[in-house]
PDB file of N, CA and C in Angstrom:
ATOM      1  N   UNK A   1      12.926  -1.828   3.325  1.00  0.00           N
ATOM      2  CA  UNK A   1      11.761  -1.367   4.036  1.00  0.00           C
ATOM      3  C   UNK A   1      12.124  -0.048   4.703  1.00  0.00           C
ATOM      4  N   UNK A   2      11.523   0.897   4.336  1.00  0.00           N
ATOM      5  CA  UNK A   2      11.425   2.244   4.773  1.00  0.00           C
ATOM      6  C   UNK A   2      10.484   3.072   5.660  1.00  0.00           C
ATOM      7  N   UNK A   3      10.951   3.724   6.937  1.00  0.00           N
ATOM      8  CA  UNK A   3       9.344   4.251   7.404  1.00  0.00           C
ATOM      9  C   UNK A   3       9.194   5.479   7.169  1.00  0.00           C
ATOM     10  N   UNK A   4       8.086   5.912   6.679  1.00  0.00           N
ATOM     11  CA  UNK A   4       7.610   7.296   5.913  1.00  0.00           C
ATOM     12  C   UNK A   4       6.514   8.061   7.199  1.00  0.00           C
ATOM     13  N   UNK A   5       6.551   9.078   7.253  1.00  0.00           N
ATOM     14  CA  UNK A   5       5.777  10.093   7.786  1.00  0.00           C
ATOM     15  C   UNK A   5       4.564   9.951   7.237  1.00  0.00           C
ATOM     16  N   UNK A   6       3.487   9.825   8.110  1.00  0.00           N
ATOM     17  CA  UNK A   6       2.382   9.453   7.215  1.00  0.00           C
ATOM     18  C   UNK A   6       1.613  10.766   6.925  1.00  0.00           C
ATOM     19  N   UNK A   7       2.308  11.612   7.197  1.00  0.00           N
ATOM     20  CA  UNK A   7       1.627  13.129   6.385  1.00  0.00           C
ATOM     21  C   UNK A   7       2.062  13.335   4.539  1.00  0.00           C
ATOM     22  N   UNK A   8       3.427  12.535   4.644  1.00  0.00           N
ATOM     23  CA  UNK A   8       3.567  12.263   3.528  1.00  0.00           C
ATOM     24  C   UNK A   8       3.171  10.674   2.652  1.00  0.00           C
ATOM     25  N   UNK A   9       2.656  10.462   3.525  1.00  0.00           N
ATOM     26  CA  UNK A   9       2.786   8.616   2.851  1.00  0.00           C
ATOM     27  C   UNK A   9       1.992   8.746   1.781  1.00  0.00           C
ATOM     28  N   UNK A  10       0.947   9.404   1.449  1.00  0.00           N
ATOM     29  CA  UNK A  10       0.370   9.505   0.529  1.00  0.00           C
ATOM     30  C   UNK A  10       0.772   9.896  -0.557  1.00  0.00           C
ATOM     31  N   UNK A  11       1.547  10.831  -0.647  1.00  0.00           N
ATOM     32  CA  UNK A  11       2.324  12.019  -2.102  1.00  0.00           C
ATOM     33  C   UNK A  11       3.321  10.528  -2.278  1.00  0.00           C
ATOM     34  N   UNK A  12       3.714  10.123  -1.593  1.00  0.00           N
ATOM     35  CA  UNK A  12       4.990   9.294  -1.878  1.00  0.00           C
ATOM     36  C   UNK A  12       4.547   7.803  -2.662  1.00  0.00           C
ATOM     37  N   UNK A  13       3.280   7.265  -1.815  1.00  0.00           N
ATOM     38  CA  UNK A  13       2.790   6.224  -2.769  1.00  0.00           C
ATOM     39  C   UNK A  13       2.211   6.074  -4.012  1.00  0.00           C
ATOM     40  N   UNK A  14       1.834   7.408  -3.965  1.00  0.00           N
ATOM     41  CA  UNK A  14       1.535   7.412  -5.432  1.00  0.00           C
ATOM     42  C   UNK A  14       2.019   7.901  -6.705  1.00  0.00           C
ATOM     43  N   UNK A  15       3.376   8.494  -6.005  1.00  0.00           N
ATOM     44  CA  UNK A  15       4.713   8.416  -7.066  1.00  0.00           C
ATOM     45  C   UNK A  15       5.412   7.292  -6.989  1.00  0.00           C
ATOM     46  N   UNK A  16       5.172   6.645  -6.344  1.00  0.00           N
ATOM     47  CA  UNK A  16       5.980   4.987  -6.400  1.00  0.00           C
ATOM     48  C   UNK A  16       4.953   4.472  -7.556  1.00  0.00           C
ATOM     49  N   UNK A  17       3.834   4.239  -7.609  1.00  0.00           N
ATOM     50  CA  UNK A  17       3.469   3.643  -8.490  1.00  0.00           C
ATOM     51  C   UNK A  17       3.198   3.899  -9.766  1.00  0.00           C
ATOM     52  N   UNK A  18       3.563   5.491  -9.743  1.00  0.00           N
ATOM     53  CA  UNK A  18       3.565   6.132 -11.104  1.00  0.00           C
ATOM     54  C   UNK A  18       4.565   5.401 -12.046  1.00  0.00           C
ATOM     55  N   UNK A  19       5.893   5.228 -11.021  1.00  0.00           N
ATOM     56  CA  UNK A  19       7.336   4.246 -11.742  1.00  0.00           C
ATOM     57  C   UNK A  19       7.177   2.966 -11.571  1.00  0.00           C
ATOM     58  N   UNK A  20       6.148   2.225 -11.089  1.00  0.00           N
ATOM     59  CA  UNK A  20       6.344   0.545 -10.821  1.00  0.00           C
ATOM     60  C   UNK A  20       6.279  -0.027 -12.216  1.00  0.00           C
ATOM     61  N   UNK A  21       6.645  -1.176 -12.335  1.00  0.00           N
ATOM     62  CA  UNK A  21       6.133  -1.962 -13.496  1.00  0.00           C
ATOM     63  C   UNK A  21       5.042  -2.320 -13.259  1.00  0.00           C
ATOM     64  N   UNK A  22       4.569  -3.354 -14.495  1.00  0.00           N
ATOM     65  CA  UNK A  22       3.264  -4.334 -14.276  1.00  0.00           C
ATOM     66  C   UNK A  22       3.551  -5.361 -13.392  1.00  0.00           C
ATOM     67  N   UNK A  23       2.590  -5.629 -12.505  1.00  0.00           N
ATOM     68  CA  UNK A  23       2.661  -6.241 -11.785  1.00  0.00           C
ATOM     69  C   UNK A  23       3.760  -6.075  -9.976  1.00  0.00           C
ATOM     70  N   UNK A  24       4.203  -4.932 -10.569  1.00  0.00           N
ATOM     71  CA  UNK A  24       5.274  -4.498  -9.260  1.00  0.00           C
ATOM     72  C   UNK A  24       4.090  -3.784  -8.240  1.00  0.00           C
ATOM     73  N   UNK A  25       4.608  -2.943  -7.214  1.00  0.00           N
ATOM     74  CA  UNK A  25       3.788  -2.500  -6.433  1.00  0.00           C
ATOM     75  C   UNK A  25       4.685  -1.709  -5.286  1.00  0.00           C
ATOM     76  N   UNK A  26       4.045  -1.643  -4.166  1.00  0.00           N
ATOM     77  CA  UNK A  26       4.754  -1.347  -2.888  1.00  0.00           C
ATOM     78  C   UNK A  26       3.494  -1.914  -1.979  1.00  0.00           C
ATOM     79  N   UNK A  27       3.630  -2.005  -0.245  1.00  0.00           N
ATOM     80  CA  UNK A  27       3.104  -1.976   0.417  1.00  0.00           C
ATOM     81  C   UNK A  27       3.044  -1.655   1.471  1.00  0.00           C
ATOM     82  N   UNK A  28       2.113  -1.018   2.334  1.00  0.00           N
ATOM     83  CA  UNK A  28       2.389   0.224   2.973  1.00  0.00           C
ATOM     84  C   UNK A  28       1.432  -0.998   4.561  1.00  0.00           C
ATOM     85  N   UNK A  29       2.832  -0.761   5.709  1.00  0.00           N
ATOM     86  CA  UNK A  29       2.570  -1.905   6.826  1.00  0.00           C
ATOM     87  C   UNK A  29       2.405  -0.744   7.860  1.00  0.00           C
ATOM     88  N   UNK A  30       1.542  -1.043   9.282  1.00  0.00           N
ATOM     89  CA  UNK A  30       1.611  -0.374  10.110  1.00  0.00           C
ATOM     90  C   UNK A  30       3.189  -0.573  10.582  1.00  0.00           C
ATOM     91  N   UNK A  31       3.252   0.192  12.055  1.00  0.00           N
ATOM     92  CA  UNK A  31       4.889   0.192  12.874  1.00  0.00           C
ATOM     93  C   UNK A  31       4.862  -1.379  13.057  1.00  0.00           C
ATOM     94  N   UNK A  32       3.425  -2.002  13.940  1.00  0.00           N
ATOM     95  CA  UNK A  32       3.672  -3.501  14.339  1.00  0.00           C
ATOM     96  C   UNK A  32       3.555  -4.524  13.126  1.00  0.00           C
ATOM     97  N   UNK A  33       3.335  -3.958  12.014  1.00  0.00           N
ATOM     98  CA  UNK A  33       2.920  -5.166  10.701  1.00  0.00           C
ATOM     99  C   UNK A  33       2.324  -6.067  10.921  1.00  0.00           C
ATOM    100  N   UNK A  34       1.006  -5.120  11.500  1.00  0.00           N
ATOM    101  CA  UNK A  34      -0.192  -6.443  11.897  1.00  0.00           C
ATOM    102  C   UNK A  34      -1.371  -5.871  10.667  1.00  0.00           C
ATOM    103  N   UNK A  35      -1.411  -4.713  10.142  1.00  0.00           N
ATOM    104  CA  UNK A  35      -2.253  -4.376   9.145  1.00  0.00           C
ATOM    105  C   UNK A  35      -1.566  -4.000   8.008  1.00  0.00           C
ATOM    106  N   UNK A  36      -2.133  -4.155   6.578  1.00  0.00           N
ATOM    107  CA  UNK A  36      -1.339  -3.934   5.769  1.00  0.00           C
ATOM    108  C   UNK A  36      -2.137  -3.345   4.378  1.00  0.00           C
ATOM    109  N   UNK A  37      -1.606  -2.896   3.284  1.00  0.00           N
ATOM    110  CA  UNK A  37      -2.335  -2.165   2.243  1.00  0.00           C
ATOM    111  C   UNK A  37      -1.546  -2.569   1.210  1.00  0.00           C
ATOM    112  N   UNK A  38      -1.415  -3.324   0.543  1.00  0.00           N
ATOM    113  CA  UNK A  38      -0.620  -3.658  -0.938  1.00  0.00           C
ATOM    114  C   UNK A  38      -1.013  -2.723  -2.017  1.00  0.00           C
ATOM    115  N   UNK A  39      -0.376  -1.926  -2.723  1.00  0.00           N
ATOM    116  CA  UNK A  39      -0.775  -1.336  -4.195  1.00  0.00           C
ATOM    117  C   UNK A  39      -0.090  -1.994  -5.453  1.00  0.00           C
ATOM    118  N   UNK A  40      -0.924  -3.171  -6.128  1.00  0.00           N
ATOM    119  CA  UNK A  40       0.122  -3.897  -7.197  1.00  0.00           C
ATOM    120  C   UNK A  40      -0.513  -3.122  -8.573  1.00  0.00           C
ATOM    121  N   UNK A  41       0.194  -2.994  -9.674  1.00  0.00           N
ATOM    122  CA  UNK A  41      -0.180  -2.283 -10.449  1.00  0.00           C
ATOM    123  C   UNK A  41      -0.205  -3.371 -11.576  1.00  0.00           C
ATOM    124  N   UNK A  42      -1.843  -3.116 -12.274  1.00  0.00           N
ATOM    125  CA  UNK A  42      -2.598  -4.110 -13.010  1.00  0.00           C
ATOM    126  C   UNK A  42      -1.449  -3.660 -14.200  1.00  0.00           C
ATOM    127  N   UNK A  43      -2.226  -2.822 -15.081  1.00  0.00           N
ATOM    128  CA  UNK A  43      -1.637  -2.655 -15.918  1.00  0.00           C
ATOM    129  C   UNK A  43      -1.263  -0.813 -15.846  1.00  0.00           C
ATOM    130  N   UNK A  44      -1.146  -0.064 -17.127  1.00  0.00           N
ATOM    131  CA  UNK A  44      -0.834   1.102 -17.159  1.00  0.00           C
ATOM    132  C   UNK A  44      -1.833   2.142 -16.465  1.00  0.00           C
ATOM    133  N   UNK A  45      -3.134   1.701 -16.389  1.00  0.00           N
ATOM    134  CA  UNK A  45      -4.342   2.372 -16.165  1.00  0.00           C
ATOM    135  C   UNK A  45      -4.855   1.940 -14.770  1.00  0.00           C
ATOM    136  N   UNK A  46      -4.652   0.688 -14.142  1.00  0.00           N
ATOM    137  CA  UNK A  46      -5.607   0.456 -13.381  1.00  0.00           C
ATOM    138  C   UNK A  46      -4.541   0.022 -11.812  1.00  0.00           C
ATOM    139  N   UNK A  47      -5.067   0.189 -10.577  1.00  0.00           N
ATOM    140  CA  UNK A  47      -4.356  -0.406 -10.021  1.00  0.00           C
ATOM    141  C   UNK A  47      -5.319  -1.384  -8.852  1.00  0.00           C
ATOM    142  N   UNK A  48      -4.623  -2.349  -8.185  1.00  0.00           N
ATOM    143  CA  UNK A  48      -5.515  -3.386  -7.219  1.00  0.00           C
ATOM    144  C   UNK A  48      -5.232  -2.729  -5.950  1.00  0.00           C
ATOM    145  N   UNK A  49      -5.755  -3.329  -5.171  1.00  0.00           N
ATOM    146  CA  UNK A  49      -5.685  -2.416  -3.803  1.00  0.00           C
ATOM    147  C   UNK A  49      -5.924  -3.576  -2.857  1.00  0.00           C
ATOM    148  N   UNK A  50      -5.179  -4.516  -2.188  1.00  0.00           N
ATOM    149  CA  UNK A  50      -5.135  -5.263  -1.011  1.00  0.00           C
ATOM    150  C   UNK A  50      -5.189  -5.269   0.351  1.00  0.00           C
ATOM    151  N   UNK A  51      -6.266  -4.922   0.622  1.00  0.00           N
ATOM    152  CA  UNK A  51      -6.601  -4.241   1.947  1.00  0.00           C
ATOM    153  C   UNK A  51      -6.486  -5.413   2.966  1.00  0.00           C
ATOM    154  N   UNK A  52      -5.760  -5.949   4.232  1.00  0.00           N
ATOM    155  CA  UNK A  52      -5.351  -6.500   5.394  1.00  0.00           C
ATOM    156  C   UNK A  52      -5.874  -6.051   6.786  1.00  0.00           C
ATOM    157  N   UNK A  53      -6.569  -5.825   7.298  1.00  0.00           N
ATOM    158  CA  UNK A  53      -6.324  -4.897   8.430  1.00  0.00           C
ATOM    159  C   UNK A  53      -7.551  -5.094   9.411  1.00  0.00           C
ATOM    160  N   UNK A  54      -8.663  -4.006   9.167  1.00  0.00           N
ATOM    161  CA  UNK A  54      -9.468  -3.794  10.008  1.00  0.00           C
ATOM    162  C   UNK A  54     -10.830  -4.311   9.162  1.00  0.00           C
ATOM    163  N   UNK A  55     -10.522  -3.969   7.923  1.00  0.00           N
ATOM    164  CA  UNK A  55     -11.120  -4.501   6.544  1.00  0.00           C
ATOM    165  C   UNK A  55     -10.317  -5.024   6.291  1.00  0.00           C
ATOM    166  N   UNK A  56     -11.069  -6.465   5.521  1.00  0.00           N
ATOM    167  CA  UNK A  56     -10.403  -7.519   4.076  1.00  0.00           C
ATOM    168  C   UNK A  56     -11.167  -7.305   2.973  1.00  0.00           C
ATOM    169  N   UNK A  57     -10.307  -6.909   2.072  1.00  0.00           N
ATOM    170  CA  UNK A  57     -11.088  -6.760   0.764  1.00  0.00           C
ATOM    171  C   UNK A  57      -9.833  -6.419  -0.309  1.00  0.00           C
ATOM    172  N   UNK A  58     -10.599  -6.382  -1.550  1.00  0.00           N
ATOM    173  CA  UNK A  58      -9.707  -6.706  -2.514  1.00  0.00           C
ATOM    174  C   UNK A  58     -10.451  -5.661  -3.905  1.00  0.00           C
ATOM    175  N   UNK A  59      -9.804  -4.476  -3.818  1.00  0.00           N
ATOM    176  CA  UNK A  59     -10.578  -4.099  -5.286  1.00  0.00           C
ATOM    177  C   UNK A  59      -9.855  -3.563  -6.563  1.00  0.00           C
ATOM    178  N   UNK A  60      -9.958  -2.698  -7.471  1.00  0.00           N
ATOM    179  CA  UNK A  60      -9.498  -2.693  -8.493  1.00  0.00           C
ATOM    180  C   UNK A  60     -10.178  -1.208  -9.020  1.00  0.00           C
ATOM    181  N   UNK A  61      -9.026  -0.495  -8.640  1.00  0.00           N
ATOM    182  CA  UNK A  61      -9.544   0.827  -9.261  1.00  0.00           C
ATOM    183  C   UNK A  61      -8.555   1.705 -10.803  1.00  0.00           C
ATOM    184  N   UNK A  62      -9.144   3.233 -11.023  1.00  0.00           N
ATOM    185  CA  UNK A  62      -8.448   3.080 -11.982  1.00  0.00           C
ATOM    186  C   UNK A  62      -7.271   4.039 -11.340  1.00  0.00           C
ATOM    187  N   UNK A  63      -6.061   4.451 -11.865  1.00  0.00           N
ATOM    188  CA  UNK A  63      -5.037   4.877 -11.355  1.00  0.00           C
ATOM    189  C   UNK A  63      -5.621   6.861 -11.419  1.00  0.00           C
ATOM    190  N   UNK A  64      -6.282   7.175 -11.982  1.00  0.00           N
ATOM    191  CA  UNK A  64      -6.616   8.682 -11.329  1.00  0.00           C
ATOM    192  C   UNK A  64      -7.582   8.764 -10.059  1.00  0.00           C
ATOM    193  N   UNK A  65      -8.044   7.407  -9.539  1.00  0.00           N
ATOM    194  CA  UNK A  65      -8.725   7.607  -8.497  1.00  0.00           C
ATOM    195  C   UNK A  65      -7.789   6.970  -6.902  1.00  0.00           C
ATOM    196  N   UNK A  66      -6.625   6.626  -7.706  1.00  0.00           N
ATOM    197  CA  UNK A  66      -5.889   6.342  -6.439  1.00  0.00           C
ATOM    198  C   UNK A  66      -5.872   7.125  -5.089  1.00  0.00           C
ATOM    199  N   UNK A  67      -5.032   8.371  -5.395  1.00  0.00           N
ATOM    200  CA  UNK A  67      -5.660   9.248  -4.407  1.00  0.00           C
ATOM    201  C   UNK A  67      -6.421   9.260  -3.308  1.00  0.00           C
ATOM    202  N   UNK A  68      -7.359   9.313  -3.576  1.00  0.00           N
ATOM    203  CA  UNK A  68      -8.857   9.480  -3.040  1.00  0.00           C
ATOM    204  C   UNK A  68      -9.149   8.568  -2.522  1.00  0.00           C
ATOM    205  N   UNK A  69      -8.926   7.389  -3.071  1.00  0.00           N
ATOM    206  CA  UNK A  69      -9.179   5.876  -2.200  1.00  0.00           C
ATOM    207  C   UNK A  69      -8.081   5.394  -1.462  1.00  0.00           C
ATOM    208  N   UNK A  70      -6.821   5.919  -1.333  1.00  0.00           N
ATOM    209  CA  UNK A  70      -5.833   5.817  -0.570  1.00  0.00           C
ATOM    210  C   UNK A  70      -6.374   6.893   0.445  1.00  0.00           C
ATOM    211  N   UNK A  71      -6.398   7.827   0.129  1.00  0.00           N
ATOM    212  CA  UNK A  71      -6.420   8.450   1.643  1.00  0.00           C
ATOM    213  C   UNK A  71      -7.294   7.968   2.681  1.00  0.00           C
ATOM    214  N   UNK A  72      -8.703   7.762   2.123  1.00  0.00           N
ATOM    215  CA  UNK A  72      -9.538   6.570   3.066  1.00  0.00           C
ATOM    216  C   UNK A  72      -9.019   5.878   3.658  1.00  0.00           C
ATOM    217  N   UNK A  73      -8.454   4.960   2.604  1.00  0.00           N
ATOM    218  CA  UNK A  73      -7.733   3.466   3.573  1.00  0.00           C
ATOM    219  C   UNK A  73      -6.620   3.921   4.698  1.00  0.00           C
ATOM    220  N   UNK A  74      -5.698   4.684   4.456  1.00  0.00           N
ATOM    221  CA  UNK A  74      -4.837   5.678   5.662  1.00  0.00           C
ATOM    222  C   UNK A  74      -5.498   5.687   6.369  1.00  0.00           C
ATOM    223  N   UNK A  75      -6.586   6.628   6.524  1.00  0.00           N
ATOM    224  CA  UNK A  75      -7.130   7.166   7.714  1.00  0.00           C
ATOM    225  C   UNK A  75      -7.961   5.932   8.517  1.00  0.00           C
ATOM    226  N   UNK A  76      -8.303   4.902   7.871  1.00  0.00           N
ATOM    227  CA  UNK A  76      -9.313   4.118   8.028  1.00  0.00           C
ATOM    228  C   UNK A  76      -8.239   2.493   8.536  1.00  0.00           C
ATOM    229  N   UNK A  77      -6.762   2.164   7.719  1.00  0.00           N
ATOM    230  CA  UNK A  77      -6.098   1.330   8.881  1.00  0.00           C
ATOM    231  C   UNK A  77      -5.362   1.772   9.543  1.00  0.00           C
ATOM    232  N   UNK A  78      -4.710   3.106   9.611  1.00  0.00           N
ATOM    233  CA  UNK A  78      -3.558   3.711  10.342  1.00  0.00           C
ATOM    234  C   UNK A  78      -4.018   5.026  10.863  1.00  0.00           C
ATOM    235  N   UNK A  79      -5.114   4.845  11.651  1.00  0.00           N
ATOM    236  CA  UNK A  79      -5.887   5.926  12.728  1.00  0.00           C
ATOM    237  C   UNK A  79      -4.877   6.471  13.238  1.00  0.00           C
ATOM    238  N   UNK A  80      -4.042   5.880  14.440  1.00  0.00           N
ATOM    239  CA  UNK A  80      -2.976   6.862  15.381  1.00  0.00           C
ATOM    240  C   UNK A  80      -1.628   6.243  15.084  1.00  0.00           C
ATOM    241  N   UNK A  81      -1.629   6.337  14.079  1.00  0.00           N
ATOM    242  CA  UNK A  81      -0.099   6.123  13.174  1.00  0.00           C
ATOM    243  C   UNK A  81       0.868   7.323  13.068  1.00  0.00           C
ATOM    244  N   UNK A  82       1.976   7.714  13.371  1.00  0.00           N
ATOM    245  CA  UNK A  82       2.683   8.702  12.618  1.00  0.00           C
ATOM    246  C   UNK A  82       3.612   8.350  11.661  1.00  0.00           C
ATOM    247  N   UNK A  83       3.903   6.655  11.886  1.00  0.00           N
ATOM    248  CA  UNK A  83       4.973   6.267  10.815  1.00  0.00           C
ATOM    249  C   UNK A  83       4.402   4.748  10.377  1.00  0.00           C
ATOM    250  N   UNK A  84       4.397   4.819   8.733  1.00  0.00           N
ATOM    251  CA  UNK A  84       4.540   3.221   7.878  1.00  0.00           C
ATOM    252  C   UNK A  84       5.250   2.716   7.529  1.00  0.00           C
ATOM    253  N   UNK A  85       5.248   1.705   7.480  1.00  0.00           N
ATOM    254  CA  UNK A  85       6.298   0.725   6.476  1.00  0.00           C
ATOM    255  C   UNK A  85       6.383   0.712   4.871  1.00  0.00           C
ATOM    256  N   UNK A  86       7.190   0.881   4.488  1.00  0.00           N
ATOM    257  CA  UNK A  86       6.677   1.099   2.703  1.00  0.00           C
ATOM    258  C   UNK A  86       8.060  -0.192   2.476  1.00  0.00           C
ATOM    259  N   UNK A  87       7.140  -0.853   1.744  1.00  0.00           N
ATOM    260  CA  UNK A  87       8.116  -2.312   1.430  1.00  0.00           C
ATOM    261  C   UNK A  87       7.414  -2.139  -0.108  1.00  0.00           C
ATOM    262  N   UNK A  88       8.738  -2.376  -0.955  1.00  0.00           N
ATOM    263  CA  UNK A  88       8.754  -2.317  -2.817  1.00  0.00           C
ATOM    264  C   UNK A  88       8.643  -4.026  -2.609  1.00  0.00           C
ATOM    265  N   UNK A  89       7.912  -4.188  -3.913  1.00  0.00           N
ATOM    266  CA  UNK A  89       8.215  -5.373  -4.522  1.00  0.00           C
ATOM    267  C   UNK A  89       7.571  -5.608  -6.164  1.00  0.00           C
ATOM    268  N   UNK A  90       8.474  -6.733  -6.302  1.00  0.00           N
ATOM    269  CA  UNK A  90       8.499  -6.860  -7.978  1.00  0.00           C
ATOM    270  C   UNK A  90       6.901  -7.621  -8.747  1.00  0.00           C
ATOM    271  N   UNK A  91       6.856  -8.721  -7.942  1.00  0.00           N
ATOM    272  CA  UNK A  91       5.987  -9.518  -8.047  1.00  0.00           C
ATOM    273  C   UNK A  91       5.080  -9.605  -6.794  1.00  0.00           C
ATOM    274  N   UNK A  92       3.514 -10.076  -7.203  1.00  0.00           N
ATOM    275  CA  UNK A  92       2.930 -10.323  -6.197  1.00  0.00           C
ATOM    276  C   UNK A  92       3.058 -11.799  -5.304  1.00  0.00           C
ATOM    277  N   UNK A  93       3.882 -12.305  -5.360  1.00  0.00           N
ATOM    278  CA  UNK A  93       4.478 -13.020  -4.257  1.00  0.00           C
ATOM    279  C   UNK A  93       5.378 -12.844  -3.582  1.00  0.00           C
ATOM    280  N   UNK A  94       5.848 -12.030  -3.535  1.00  0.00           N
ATOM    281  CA  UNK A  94       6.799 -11.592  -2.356  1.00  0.00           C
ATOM    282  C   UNK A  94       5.469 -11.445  -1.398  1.00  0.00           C
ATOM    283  N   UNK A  95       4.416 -10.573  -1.650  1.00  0.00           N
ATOM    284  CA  UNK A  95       3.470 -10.474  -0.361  1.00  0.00           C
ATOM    285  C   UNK A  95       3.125 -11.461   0.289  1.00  0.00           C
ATOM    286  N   UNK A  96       3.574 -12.957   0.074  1.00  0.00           N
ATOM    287  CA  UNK A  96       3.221 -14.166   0.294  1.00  0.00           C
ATOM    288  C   UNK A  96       4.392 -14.487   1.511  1.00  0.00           C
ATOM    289  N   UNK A  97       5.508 -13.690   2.283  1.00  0.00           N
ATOM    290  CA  UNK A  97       5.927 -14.252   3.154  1.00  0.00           C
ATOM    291  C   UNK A  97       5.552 -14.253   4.282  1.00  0.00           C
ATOM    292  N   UNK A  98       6.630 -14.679   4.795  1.00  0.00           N
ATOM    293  CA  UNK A  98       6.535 -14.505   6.914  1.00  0.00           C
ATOM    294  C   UNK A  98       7.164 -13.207   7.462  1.00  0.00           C
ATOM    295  N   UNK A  99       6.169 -12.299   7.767  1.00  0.00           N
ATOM    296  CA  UNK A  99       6.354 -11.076   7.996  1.00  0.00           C
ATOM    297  C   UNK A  99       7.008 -10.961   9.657  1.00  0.00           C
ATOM    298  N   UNK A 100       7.903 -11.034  10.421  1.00  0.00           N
ATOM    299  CA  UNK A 100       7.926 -10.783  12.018  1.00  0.00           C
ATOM    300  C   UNK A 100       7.038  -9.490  12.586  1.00  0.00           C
ATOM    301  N   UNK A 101       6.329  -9.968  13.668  1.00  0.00           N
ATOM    302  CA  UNK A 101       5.177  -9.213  14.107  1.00  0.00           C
ATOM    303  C   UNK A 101       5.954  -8.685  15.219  1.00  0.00           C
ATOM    304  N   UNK A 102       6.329  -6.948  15.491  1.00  0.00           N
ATOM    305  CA  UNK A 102       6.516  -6.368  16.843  1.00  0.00           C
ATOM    306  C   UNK A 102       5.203  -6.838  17.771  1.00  0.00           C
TER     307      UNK A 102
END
């Protein structure tokens, strides 16, 4: 688990998922890891988007619109953020643990 500058968190997540496998991802936690943003990658084209936070929701976009719908969600769960959590994982159950809450 790494914390990223969130001026960059964006350029950086979406070169992480340029290299993920199927089904791998990353997920991007506030400082307290009380809100959270999963990016698991469907297949070559598409990716899911696990929104935790201020919104719950769950959608499925295609990977040239990542971007654009990431920066929303930034601005929209990590308002007065300067630093995230970027946690890799292989499978979508790892997102299934017990996270410790600052």
């Amino acid at each position: 688990m790494a914390l990223v500058n969130i001026d960059t968190a964006l350029r950086d997540a979406v070169k992480i998922m340029h290299t993920r496998p199927e089904n791998g991802g990353v997920e991007l936690l506030s400082y307290k890891r009380n809100r959270t943003v999963a990016l698991i990658r469907s297949s070559d084209s598409t990716i899911r988007i696990q929104e935790n936070g201020y919104v719950i929701e769950d959608i499925e976009i295609a990977m040239s619109e990542l971007s654009k719908k990431l920066k929303t969600i930034i601005k929209r769960e990590f308002p007065r953020s300067r630093k995230i959590r970027f946690f890799k994982f292989s499978s979508p159950e790892e997102l299934n643990r017990i996270r410790q809450k600052i």
